[in-house]
N, C-alpha and C. Protein backbone atom coordinates (compact mmCIF):
# COMPACT_ATOMS: atom_id res chain seq x y z
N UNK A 1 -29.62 -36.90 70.45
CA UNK A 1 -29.94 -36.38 69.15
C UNK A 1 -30.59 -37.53 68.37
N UNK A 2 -31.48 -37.21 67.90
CA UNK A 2 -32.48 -38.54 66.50
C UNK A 2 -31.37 -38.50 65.62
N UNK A 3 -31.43 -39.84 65.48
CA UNK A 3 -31.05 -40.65 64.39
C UNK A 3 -30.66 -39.89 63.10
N UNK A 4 -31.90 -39.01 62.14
CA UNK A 4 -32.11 -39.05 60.98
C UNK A 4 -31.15 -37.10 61.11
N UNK A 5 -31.44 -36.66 62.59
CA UNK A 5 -30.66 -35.58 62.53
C UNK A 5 -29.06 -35.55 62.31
N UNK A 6 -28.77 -36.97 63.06
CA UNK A 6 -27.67 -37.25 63.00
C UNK A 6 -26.98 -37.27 62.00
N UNK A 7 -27.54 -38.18 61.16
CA UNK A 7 -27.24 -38.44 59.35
C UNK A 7 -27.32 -37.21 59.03
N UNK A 8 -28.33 -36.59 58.79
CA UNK A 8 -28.08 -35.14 57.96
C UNK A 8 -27.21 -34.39 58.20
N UNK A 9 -26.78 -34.40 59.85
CA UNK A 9 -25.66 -33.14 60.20
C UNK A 9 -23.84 -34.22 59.38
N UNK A 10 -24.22 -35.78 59.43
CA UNK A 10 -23.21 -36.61 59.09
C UNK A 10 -22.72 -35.39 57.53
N UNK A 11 -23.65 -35.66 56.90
CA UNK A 11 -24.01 -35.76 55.87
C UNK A 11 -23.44 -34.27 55.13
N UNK A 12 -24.11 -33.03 55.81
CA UNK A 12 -24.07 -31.76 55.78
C UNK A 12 -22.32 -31.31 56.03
N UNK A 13 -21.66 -32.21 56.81
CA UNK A 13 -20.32 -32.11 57.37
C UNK A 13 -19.49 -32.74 56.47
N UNK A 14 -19.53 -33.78 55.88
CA UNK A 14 -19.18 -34.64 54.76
C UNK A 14 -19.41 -34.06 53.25
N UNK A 15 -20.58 -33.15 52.80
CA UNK A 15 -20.57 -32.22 51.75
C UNK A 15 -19.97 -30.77 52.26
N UNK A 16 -19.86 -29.74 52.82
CA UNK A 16 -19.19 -28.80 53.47
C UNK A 16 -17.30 -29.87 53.33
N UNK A 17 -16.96 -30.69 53.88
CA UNK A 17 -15.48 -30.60 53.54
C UNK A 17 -15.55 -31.04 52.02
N UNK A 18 -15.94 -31.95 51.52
CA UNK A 18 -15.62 -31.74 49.77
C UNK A 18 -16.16 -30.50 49.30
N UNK A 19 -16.84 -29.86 49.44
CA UNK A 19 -16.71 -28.52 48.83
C UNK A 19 -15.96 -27.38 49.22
N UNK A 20 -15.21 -27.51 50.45
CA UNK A 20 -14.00 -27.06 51.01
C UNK A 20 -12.99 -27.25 50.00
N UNK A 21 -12.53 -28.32 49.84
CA UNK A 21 -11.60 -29.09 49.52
C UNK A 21 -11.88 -29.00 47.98
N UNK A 22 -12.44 -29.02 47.16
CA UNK A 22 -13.04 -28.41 46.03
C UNK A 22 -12.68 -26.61 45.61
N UNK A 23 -12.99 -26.49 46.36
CA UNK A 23 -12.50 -25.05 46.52
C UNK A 23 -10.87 -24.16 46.75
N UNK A 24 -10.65 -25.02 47.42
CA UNK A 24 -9.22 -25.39 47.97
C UNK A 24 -8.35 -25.57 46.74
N UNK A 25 -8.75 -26.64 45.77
CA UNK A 25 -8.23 -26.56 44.43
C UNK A 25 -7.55 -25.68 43.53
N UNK A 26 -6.92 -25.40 42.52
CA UNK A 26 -6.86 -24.41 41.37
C UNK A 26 -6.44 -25.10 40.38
N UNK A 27 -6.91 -24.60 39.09
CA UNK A 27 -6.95 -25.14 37.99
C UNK A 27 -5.87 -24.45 37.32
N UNK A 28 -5.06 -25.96 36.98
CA UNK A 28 -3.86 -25.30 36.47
C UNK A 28 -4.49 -25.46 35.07
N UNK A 29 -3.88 -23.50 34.32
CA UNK A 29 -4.42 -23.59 32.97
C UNK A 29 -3.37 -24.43 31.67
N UNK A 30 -4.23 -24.90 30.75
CA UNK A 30 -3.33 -25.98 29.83
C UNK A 30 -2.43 -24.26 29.22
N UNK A 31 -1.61 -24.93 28.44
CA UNK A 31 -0.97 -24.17 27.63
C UNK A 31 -1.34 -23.85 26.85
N UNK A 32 -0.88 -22.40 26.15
CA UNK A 32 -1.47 -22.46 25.13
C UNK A 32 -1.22 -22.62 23.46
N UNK A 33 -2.05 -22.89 22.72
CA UNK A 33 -0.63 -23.88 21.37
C UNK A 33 0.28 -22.74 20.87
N UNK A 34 1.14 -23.60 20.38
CA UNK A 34 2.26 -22.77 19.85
C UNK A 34 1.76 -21.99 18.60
N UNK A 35 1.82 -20.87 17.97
CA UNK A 35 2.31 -20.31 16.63
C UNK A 35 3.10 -20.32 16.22
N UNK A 36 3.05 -20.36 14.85
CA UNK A 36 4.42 -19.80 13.86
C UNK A 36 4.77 -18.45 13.84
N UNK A 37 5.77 -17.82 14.03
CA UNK A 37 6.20 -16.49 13.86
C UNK A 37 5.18 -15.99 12.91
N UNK A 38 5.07 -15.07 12.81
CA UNK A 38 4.05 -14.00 12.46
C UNK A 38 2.80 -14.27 12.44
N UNK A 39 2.16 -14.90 13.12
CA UNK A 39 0.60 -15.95 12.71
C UNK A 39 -0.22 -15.08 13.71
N UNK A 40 -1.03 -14.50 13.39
CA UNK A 40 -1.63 -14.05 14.12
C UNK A 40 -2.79 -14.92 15.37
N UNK A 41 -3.03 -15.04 16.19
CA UNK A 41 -3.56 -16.24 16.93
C UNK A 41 -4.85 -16.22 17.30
N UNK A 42 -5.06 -14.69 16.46
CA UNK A 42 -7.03 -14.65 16.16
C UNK A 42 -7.64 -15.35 15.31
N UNK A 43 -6.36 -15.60 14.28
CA UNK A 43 -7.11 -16.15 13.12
C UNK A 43 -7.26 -17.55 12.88
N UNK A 44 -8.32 -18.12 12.39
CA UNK A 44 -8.72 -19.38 12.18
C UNK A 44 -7.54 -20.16 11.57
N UNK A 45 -7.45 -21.23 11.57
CA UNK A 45 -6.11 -22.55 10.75
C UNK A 45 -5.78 -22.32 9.66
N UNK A 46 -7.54 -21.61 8.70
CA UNK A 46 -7.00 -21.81 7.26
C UNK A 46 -7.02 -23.07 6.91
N UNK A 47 -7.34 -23.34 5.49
CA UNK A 47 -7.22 -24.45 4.50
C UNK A 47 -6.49 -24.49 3.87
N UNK A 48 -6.56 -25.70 3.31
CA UNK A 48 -5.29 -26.08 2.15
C UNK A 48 -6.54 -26.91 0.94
N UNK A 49 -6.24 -26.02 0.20
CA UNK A 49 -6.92 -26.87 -1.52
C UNK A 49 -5.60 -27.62 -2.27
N UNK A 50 -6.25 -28.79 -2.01
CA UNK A 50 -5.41 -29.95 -2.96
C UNK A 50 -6.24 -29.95 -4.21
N UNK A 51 -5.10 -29.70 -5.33
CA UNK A 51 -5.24 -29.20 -6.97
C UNK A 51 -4.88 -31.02 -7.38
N UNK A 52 -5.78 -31.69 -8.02
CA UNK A 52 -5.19 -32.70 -8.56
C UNK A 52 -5.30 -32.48 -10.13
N UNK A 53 -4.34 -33.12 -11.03
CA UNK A 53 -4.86 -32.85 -12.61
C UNK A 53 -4.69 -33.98 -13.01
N UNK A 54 -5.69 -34.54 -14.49
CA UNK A 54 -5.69 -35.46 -14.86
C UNK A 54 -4.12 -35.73 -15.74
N UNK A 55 -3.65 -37.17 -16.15
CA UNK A 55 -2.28 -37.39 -16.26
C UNK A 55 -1.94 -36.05 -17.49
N UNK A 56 -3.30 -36.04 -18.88
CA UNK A 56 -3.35 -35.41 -19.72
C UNK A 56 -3.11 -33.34 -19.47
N UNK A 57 -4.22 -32.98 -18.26
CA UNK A 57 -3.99 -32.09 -17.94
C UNK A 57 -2.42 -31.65 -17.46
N UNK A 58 -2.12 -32.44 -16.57
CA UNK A 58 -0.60 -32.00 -15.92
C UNK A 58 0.64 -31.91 -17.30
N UNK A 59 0.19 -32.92 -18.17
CA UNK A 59 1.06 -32.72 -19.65
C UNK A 59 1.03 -31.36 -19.85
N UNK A 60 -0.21 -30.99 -20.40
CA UNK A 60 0.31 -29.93 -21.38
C UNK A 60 0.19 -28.32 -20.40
N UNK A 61 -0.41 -28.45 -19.23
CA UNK A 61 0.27 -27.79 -18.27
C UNK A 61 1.63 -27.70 -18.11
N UNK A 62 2.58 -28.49 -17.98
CA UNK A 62 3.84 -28.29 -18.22
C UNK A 62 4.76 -27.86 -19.38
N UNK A 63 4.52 -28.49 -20.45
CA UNK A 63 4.59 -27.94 -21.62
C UNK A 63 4.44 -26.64 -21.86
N UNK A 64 3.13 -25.99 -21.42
CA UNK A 64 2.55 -24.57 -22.02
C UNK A 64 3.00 -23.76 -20.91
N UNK A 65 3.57 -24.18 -20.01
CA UNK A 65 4.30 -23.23 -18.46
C UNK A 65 3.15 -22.90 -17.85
N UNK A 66 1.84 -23.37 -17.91
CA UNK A 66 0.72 -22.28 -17.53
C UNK A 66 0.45 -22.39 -16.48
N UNK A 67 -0.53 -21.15 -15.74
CA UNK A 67 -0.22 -20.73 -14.39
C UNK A 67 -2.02 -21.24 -14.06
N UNK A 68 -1.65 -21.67 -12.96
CA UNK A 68 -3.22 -21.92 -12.66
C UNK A 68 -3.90 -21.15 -11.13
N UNK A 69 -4.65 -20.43 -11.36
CA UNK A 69 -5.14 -19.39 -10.44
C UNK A 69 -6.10 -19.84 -10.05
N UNK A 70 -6.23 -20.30 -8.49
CA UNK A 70 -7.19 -20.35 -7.25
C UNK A 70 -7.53 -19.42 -6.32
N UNK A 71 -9.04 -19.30 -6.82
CA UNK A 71 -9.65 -18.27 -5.81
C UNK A 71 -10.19 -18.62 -4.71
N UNK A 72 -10.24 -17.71 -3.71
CA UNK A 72 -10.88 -18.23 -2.82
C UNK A 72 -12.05 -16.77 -2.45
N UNK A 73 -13.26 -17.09 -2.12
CA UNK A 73 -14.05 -15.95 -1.67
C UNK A 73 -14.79 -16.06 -0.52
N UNK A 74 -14.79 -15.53 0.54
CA UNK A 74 -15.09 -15.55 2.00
C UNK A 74 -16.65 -14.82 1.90
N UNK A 75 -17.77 -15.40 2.50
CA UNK A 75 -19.09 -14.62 2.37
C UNK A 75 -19.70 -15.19 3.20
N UNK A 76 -21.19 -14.45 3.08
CA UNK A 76 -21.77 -15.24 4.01
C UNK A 76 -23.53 -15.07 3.56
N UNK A 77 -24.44 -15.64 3.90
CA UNK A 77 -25.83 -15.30 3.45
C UNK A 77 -26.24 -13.94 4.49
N UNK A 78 -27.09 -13.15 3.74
CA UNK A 78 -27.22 -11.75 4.21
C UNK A 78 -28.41 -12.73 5.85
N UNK A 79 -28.60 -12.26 6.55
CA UNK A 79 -30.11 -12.86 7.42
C UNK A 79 -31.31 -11.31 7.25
N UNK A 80 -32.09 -11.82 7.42
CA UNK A 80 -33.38 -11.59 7.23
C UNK A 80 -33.69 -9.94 7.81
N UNK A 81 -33.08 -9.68 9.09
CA UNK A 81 -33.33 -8.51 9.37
C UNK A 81 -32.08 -7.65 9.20
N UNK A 82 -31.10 -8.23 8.56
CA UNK A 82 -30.22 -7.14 7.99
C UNK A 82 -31.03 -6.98 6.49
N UNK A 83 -31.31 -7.38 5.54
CA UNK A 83 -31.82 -7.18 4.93
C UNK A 83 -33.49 -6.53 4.56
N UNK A 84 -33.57 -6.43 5.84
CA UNK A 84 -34.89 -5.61 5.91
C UNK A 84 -34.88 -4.43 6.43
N UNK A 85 -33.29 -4.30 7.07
CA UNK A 85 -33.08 -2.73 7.56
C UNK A 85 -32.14 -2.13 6.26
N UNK A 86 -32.24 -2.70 5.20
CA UNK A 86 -31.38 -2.45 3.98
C UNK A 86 -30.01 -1.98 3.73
N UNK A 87 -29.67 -2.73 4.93
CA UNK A 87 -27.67 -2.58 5.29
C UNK A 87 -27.27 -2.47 3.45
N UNK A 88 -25.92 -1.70 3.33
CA UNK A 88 -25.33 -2.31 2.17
C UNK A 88 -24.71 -3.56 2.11
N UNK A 89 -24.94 -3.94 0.77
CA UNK A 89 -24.51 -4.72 0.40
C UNK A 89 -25.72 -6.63 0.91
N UNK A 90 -26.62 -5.98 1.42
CA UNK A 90 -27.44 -6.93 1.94
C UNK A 90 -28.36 -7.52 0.71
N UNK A 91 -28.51 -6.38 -0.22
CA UNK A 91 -29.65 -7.01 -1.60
C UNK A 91 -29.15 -7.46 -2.32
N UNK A 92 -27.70 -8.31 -2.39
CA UNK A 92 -27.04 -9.00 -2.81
C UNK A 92 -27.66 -10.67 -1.96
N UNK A 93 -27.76 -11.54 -3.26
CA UNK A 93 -27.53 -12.92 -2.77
C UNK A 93 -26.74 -13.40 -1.67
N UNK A 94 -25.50 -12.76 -2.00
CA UNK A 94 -24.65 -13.53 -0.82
C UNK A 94 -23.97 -11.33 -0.12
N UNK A 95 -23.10 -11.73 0.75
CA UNK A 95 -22.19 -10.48 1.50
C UNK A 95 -20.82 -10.96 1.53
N UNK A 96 -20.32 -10.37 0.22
CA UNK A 96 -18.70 -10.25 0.43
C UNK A 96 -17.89 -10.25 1.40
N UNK A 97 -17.20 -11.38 1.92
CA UNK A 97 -16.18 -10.47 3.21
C UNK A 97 -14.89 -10.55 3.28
N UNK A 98 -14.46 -11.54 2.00
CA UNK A 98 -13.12 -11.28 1.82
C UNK A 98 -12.69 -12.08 0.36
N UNK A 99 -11.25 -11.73 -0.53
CA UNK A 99 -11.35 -12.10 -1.14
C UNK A 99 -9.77 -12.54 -1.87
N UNK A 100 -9.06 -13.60 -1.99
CA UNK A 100 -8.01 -13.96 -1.82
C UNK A 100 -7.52 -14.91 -3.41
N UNK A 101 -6.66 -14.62 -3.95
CA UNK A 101 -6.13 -15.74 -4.90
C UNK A 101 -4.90 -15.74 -4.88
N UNK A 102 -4.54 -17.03 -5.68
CA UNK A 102 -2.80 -17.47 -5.57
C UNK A 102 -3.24 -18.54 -6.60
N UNK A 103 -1.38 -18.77 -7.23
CA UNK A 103 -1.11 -19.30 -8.47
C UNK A 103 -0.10 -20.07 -8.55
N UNK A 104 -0.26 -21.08 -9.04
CA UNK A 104 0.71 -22.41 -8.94
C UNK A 104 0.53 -22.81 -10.19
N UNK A 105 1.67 -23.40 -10.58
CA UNK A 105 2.05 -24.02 -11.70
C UNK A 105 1.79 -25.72 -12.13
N UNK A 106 0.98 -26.00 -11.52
CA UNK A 106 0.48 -27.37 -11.68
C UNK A 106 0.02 -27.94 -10.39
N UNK A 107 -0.21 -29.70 -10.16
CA UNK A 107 -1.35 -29.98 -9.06
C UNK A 107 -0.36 -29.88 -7.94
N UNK A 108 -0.76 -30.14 -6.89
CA UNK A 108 -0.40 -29.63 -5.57
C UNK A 108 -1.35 -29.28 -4.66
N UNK A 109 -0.96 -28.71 -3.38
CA UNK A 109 -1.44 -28.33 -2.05
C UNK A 109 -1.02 -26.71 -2.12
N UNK A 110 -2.53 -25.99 -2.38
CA UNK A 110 -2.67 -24.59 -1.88
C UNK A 110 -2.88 -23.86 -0.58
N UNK A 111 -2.47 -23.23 0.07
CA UNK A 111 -2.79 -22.69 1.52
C UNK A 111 -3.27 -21.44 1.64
N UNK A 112 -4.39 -21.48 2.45
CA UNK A 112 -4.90 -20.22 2.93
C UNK A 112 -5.38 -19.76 3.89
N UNK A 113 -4.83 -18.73 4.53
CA UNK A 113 -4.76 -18.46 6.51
C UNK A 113 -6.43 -17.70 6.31
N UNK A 114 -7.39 -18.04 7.04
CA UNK A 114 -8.59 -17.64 6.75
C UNK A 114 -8.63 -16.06 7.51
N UNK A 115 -9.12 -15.12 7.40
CA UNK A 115 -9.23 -14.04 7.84
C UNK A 115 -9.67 -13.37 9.38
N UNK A 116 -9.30 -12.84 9.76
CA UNK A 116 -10.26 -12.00 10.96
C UNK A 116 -11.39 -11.40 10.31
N UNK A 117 -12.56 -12.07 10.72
CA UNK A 117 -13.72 -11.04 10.27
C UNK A 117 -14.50 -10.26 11.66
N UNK A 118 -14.61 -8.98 10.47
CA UNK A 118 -15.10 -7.87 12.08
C UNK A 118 -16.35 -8.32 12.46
N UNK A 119 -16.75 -8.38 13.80
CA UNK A 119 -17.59 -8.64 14.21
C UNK A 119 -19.10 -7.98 14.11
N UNK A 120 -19.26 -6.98 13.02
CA UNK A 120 -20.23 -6.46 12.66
C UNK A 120 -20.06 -6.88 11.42
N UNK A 121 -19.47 -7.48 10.56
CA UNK A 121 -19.83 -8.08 9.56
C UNK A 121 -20.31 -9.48 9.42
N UNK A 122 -19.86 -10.04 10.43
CA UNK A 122 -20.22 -11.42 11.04
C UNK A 122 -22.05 -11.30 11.35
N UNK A 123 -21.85 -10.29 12.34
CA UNK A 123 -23.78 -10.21 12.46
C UNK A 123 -24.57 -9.53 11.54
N UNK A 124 -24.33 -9.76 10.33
CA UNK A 124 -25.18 -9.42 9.29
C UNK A 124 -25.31 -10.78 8.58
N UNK A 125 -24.64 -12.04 8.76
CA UNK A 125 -25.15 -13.19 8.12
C UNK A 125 -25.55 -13.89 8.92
N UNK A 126 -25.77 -15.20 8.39
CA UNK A 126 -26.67 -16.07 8.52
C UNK A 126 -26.23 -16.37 10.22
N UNK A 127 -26.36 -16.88 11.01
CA UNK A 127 -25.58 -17.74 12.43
C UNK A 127 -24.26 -16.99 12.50
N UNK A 128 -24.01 -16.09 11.59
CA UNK A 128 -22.28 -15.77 11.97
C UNK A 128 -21.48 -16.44 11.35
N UNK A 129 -21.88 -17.17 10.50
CA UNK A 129 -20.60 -18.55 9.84
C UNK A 129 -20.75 -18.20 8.41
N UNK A 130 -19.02 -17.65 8.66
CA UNK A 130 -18.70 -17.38 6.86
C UNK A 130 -19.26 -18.76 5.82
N UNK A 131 -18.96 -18.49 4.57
CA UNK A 131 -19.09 -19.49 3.53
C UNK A 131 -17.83 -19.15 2.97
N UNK A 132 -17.69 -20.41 2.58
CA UNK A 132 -16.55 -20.13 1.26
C UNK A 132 -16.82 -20.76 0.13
N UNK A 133 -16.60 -19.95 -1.13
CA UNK A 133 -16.12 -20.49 -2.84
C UNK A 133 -14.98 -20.62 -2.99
N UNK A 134 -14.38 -21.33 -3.64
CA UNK A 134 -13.12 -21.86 -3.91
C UNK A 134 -13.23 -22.21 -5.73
N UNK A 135 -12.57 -21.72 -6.30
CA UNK A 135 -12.83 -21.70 -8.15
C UNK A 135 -11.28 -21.75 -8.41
N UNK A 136 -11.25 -22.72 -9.39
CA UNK A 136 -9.54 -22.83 -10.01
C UNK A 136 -9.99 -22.97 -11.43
N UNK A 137 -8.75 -21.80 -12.14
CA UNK A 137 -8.93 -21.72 -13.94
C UNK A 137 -7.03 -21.45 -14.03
N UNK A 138 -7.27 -21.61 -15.24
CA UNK A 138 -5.97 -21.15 -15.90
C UNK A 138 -6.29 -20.19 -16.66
N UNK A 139 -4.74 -19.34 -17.05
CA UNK A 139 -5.02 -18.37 -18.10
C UNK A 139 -5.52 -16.95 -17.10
N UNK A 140 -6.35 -16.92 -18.09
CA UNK A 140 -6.64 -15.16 -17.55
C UNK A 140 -8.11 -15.77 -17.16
N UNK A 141 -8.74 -16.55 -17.01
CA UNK A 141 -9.51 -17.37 -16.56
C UNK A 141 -11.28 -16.88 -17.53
N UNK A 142 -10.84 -16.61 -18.49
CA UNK A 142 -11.86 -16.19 -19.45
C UNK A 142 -12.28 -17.68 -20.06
N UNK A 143 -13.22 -17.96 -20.27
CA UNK A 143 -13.97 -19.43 -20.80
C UNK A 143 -13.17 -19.96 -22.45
N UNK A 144 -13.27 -19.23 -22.93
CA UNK A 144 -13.02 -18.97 -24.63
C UNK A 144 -11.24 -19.57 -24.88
N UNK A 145 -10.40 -18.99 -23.74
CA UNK A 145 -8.87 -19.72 -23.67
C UNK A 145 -8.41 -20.58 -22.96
N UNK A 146 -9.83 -20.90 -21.95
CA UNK A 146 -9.24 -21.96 -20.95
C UNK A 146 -8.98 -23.00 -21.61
N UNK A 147 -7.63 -23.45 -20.91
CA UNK A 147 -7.22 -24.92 -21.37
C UNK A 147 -8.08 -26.18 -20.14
N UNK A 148 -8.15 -25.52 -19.10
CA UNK A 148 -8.69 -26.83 -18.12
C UNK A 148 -10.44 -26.39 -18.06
N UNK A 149 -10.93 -27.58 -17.31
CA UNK A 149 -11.81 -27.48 -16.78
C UNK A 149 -12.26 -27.89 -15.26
N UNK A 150 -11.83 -27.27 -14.75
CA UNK A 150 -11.81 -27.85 -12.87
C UNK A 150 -13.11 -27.61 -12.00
N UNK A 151 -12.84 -28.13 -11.26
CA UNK A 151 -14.61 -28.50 -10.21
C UNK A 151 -14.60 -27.10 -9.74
N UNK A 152 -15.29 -27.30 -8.21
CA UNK A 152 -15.24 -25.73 -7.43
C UNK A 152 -15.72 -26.18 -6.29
N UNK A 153 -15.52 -25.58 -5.06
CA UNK A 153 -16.04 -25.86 -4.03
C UNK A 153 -17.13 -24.63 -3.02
N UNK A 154 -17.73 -24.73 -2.68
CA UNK A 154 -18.46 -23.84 -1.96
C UNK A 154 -19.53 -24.62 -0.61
N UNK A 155 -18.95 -24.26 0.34
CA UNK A 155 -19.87 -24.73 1.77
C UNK A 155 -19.29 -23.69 2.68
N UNK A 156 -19.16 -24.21 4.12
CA UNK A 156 -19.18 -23.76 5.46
C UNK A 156 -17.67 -23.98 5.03
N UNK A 157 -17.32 -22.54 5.73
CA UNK A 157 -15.87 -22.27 6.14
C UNK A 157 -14.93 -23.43 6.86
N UNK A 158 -15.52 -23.47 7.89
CA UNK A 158 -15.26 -24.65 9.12
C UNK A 158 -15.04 -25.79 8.59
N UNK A 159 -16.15 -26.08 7.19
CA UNK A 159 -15.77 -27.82 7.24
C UNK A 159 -14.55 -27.27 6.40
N UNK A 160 -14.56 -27.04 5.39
CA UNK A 160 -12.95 -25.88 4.80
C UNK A 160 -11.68 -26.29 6.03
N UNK A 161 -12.10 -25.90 6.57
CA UNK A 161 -10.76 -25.82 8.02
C UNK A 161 -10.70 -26.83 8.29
N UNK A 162 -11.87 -28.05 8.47
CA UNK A 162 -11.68 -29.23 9.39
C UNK A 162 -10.97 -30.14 8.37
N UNK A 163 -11.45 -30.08 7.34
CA UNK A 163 -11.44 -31.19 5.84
C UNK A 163 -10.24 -30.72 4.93
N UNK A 164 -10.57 -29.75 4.38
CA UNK A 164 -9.62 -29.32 3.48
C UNK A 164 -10.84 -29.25 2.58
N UNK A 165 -9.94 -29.05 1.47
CA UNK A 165 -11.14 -28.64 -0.13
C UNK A 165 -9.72 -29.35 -1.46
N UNK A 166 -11.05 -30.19 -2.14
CA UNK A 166 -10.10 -30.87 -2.77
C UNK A 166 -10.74 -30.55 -4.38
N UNK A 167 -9.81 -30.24 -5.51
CA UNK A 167 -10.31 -29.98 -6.65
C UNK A 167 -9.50 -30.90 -7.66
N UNK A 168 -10.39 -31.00 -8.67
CA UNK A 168 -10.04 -31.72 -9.73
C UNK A 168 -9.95 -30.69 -11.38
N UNK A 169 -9.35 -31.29 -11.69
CA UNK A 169 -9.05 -30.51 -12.86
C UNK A 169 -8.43 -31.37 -13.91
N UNK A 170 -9.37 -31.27 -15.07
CA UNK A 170 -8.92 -31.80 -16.55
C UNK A 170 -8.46 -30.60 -17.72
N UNK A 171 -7.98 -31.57 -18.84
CA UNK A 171 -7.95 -30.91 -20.31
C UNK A 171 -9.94 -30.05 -20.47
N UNK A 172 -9.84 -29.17 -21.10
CA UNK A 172 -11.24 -28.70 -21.22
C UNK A 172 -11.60 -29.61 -22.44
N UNK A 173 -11.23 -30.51 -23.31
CA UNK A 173 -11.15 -31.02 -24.25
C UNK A 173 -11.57 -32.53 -24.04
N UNK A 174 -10.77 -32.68 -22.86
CA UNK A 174 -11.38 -34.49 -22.32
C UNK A 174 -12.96 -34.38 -22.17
C-alpha cells in the first residue's frame, strides 16, 4: 500500500474513533435554577427601583405620612409594518403592554416581576424588546400638590433587569 494511502486510511481510522467516542458521550443537562414558590419561570427577573430622597425630602415625607407612588409602564415602539397594516393601537407613538404601580412610604428598594408578554404583541414592536418608563410622584400625583420632584427612567427593559433603575427625588421647592 503507498505511503500517503496509508496516512489517510491512518488518519480516516483515527477521526471515525473520536467521532465514535464523541458520540458515545451524553450531555449531562445542568440544572435548572431554583424558584421561589409561586414565581412563575416564564417570567423575566424583574427590577428593583431604588427611591433615594434628598435629607430635606425624606423630612417632611415623614412628617406629612405621604405615600409615594411608582409607576412602572411596559411598551414598546410600534415597527413599521405593523403600522402600515394599521393594527390597533399602532398610531400611537409608543404600544402599551403593561401597566403596574406600587407605593411606599419613603426611599427604599421597589420590586417588580416583569410580565409574560404574548407573543403577538411582542411582534408588533420594534426587535421584540419591551421598553420601560418608570415615573415616581407623591400625592395623587397631580403637579399643583406635589410635594417632590423626582427623575424618571425610560430605556430597554433588559438593561432594567440587568442594572436596576435608580431614582432620585427632592423637595419640589429645593
Amino acid at each position: 500500500m503507498p505511503a500517503h494511502v496509508a496516512r489517510i486510511t491512518g488518519l480516516t481510522t483515527a477521526a471515525a474513533t473520536v467521532l465514535f467516542a464523541l458520540a458515545a458521550c451524553t450531555r449531562t443537562p445542568a440544572p435548572a435554577p431554583a424558584t421561589a414558590p409561586g414565581v412563575d419561570a416564564a417570567r423575566g427577573n424583574g427590577f428593583t427601583v431604588t427611591l433615594a430622597l434628598s435629607e430635606a425630602a425624606s423630612r417632611i415625607v415623614a412628617v406629612e405620612h405621604a405615600t409615594i407612588t411608582v409607576s412602572a409602564e411596559w411598551f414598546g415602539y410600534p415597527t413599521v409594518a405593523a403600522q402600515q397594516r394599521q393594527l390597533p393601537g399602532t398610531e400611537q407613538a409608543w404600544l402599551s403592554l403593561h401597566r403596574e404601580t406600587r407605593e411606599t412610604g419613603g426611599a427604599g428598594e421597589v420590586h417588580f416581576r416583569s410580565p409574560v408578554f404574548d407573543p403577538a404583541d411582542l411582534a408588533l414592536i420594534e426587535r421584540g424588546r419591551p421598553q420601560l418608563r418608570i415615573e415616581v410622584h407623591d400625592g395623587d400625583g397631580s403637579v399643583n400638590d406635589a410635594l417632590l420632584d423626582c427623575g424618571a427612567f425610560q430605556g430597554e427593559l433588559a438593561s432594567a433587569e440587568r442594572d436596576g433603575v435608580g431614582i432620585d427625588c427632592r423637595l419640589a421647592a429645593e
